[in-house]
PDB file of N, CA and C in Angstrom:
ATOM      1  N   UNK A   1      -0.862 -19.797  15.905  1.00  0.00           N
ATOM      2  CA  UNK A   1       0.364 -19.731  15.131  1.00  0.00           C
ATOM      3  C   UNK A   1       0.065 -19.854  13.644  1.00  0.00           C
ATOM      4  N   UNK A   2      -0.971 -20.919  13.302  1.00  0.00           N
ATOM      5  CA  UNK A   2      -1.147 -20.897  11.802  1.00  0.00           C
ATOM      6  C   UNK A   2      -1.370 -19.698  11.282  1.00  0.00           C
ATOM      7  N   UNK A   3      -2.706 -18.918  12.236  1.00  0.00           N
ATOM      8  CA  UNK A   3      -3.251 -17.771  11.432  1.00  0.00           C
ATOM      9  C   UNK A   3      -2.408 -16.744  11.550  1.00  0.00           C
ATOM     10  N   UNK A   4      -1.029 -16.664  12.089  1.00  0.00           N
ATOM     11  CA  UNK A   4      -0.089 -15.759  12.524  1.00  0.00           C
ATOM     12  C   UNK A   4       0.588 -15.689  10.996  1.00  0.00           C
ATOM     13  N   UNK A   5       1.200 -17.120  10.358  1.00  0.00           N
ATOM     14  CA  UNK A   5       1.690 -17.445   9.799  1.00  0.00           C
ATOM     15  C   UNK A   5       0.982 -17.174   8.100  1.00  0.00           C
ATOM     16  N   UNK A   6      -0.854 -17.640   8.226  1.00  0.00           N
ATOM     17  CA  UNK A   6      -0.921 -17.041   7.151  1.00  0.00           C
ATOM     18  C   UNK A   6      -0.982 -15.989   6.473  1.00  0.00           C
ATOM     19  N   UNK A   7      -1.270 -14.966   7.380  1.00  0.00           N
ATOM     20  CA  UNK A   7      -1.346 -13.665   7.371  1.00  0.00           C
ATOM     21  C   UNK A   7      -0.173 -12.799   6.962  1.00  0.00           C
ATOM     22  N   UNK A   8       1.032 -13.925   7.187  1.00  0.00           N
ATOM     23  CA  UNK A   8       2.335 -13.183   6.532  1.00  0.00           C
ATOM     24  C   UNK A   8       2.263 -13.733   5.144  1.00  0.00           C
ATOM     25  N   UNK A   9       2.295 -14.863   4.951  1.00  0.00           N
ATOM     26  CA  UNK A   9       1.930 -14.807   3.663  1.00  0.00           C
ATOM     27  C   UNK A   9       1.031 -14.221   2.972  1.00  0.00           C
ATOM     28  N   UNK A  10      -0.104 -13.521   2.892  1.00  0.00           N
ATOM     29  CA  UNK A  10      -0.571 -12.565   2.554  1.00  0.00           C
ATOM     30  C   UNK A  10      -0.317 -11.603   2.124  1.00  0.00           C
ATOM     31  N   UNK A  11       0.474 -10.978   3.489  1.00  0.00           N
ATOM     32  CA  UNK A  11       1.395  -9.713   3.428  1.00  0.00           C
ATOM     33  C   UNK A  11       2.465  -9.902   2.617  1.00  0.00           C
ATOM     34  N   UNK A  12       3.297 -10.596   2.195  1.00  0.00           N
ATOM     35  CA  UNK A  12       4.159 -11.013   1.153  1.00  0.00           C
ATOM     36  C   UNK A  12       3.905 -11.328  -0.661  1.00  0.00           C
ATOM     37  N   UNK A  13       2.377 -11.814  -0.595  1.00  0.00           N
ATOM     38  CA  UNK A  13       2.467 -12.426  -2.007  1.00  0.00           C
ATOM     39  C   UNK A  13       1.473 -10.938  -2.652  1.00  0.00           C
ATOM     40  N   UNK A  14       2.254 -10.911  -4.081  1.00  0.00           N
ATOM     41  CA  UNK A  14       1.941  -9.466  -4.548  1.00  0.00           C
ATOM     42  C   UNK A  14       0.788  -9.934  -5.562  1.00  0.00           C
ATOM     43  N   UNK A  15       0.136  -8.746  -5.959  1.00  0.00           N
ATOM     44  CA  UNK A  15      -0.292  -9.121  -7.114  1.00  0.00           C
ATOM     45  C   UNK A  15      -0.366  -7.318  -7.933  1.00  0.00           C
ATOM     46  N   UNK A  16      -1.126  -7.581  -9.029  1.00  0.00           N
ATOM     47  CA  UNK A  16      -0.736  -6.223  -9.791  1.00  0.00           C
ATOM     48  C   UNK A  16      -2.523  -6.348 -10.223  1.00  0.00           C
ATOM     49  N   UNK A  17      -1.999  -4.314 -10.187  1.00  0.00           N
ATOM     50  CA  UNK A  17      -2.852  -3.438 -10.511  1.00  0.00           C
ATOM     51  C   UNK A  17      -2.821  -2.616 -11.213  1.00  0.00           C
ATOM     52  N   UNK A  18      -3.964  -2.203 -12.174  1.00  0.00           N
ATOM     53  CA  UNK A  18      -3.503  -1.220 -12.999  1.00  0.00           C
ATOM     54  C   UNK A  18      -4.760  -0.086 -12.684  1.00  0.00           C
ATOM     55  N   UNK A  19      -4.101   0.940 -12.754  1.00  0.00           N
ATOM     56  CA  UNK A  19      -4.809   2.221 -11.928  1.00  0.00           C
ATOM     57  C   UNK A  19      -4.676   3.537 -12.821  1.00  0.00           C
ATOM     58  N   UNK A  20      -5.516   4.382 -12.721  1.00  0.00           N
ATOM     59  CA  UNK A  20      -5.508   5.670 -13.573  1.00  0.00           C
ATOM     60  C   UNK A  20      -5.084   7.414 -13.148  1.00  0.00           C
ATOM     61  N   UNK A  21      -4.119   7.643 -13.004  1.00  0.00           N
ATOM     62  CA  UNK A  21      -3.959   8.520 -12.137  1.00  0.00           C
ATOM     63  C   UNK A  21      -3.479  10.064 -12.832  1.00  0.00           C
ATOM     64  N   UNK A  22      -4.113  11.298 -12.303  1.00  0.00           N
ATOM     65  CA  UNK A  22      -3.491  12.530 -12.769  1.00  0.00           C
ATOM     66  C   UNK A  22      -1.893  12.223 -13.032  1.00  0.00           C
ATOM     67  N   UNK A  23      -1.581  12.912 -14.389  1.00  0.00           N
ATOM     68  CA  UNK A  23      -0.832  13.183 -14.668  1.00  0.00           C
ATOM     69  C   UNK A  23       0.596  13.673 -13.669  1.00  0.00           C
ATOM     70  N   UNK A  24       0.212  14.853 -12.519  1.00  0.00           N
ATOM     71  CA  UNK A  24       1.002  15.876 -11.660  1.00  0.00           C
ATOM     72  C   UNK A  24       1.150  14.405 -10.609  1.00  0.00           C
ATOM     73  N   UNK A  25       0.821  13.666 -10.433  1.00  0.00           N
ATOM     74  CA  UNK A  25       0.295  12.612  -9.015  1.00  0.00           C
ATOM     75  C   UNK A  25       1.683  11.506  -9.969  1.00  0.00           C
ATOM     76  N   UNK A  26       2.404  11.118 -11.129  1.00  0.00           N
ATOM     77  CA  UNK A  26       2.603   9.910 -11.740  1.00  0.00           C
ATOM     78  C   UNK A  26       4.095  10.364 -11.640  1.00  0.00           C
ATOM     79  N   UNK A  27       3.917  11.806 -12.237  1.00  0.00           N
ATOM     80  CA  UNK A  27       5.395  12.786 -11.983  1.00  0.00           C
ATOM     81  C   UNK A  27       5.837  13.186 -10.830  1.00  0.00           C
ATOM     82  N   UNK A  28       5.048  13.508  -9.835  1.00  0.00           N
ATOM     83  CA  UNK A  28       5.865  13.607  -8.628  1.00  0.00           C
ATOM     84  C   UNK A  28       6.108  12.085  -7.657  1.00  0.00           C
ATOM     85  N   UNK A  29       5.764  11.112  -8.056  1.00  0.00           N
ATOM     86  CA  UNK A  29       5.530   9.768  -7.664  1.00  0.00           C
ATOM     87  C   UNK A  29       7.578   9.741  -8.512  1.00  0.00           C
ATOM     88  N   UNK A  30       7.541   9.670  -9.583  1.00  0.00           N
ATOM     89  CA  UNK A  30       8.791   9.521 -10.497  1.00  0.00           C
ATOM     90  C   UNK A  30       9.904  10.270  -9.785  1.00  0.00           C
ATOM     91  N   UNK A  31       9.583  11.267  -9.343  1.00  0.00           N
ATOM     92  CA  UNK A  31      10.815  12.663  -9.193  1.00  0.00           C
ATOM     93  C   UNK A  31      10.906  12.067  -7.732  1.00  0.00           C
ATOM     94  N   UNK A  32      10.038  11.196  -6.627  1.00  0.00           N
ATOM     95  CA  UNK A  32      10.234  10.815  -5.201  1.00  0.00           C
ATOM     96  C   UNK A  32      11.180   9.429  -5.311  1.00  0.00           C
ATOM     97  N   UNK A  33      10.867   8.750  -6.498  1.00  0.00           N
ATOM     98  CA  UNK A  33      11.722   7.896  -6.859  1.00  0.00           C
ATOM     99  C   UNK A  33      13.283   8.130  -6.761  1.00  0.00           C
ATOM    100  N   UNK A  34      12.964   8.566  -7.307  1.00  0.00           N
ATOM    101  CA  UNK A  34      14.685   9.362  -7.931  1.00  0.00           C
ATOM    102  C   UNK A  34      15.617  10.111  -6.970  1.00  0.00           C
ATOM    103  N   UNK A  35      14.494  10.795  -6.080  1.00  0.00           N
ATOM    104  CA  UNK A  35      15.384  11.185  -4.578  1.00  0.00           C
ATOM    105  C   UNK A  35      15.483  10.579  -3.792  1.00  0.00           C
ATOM    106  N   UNK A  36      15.120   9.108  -3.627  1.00  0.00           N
ATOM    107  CA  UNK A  36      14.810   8.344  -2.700  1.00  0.00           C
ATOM    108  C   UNK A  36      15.402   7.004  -3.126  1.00  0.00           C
ATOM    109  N   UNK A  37      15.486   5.917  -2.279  1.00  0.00           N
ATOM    110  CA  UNK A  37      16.343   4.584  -2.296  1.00  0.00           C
ATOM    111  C   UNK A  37      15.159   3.676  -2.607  1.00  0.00           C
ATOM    112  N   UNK A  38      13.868   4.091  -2.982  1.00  0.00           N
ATOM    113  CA  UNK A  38      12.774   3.542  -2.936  1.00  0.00           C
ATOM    114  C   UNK A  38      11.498   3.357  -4.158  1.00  0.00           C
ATOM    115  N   UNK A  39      11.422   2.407  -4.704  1.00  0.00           N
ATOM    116  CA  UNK A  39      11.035   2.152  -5.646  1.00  0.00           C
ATOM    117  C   UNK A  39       9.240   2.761  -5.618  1.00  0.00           C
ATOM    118  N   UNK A  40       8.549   3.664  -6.866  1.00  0.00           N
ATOM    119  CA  UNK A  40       7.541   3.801  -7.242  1.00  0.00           C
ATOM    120  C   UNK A  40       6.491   2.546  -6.088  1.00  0.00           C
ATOM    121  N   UNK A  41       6.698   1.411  -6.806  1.00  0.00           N
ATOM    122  CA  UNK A  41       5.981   0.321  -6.177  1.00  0.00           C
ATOM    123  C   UNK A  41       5.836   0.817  -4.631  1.00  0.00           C
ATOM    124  N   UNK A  42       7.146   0.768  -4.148  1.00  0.00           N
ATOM    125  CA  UNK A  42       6.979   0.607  -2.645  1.00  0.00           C
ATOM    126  C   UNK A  42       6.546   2.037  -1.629  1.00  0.00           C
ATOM    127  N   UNK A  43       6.488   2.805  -2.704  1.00  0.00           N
ATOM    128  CA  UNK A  43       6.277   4.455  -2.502  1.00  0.00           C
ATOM    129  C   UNK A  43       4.638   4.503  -2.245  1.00  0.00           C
ATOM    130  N   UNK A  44       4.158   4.223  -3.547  1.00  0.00           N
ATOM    131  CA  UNK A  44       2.482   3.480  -3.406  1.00  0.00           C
ATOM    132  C   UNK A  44       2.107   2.666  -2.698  1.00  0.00           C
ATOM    133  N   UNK A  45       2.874   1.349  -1.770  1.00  0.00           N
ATOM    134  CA  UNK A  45       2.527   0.618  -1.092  1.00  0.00           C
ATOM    135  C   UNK A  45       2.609   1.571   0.533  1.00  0.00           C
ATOM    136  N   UNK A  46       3.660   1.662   0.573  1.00  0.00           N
ATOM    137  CA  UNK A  46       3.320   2.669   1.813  1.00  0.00           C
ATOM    138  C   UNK A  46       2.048   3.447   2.236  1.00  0.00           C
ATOM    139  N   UNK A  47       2.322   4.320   0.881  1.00  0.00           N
ATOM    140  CA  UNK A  47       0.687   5.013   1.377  1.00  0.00           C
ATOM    141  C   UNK A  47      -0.278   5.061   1.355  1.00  0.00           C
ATOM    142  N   UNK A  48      -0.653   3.784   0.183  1.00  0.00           N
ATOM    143  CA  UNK A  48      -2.110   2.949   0.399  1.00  0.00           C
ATOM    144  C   UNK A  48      -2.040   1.859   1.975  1.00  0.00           C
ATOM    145  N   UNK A  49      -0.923   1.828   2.481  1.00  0.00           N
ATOM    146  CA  UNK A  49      -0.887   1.205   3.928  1.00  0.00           C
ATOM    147  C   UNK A  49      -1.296   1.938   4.926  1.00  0.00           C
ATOM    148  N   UNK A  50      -0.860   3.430   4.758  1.00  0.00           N
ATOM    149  CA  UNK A  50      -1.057   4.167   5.839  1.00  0.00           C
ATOM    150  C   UNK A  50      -2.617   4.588   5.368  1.00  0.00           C
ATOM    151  N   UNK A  51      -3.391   5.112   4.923  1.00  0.00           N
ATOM    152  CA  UNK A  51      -4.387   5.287   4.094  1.00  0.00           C
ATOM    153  C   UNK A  51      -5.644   4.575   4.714  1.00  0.00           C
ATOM    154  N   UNK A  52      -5.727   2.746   4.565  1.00  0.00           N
ATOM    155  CA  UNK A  52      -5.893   2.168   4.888  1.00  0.00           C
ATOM    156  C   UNK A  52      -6.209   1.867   6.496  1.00  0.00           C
ATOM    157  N   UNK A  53      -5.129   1.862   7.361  1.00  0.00           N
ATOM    158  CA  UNK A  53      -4.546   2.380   8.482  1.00  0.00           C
ATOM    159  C   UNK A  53      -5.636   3.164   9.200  1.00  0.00           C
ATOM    160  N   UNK A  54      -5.514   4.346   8.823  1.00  0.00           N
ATOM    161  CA  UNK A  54      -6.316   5.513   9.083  1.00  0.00           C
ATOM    162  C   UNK A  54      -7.882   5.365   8.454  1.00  0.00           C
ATOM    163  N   UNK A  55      -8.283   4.794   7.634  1.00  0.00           N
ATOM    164  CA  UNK A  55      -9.545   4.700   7.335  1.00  0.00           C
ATOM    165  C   UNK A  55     -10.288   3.234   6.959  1.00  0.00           C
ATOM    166  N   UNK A  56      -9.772   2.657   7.829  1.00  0.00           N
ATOM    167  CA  UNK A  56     -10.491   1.016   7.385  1.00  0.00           C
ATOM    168  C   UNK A  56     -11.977   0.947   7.885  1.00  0.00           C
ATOM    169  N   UNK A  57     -12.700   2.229   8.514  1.00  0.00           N
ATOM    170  CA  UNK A  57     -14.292   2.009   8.424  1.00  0.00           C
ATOM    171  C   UNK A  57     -14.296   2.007   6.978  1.00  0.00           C
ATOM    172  N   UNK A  58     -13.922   2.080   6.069  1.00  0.00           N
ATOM    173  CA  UNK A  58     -13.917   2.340   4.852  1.00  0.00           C
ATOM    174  C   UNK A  58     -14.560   0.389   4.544  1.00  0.00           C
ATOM    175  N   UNK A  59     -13.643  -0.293   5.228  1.00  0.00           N
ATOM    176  CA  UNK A  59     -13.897  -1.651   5.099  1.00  0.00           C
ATOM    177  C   UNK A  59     -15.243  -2.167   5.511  1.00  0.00           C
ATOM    178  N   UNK A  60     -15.562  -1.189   6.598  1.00  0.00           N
ATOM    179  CA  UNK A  60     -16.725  -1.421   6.956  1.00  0.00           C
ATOM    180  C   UNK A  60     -16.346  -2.683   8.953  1.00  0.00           C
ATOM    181  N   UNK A  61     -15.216  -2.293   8.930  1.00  0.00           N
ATOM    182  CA  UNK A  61     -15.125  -3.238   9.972  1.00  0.00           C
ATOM    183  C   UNK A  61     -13.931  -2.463  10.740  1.00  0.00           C
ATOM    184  N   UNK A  62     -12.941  -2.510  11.546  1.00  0.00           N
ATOM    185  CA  UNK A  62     -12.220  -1.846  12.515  1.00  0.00           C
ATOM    186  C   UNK A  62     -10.922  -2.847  12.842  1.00  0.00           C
ATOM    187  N   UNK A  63      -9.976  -3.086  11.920  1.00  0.00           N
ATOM    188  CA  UNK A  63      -9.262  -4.136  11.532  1.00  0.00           C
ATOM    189  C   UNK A  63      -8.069  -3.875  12.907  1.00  0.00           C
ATOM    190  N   UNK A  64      -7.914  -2.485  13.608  1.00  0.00           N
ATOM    191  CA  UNK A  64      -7.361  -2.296  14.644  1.00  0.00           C
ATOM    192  C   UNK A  64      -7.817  -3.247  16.137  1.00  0.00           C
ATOM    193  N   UNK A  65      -9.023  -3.689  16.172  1.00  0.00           N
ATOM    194  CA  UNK A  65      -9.421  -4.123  16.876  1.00  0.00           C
ATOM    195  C   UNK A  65      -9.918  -5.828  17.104  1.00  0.00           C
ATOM    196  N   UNK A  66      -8.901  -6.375  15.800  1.00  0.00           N
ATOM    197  CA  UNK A  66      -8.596  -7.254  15.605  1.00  0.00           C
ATOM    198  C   UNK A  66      -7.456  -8.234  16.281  1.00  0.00           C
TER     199      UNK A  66
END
């Protein structure tokens, strides 16, 4: 239960990044905003989740099998 518990806290506490990105990638990020109920932030969090998701040998470990 603890490690259930800390792990949401994890998943909850934010921190910030600053990142460099094409120009065409910042504007269509803005224009998904704007059609959507969903903030830039959480637009990027999504798909560095799914990303992630799909490639955590990247981590070097298999976090699915956790």
């Amino acid at each position: 239960m603890n490690v259930e518990l800390n792990k949401k806290v994890e998943e909850t506490k934010m921190s910030e990044l600053v990142v460099h990105l094409p120009e065409w990638i910042v504007r269509d990020l803005k224009t998904m905003e704007r059609n959507t109920d969903r903030g830039v932030d959480e637009l990027i969090k999504t798909s560095l989740m799914m990303f992630i998701a799909t490639h955590n040998d990247y981590l070097g470990v298999n976090r699915n099998s956790k």
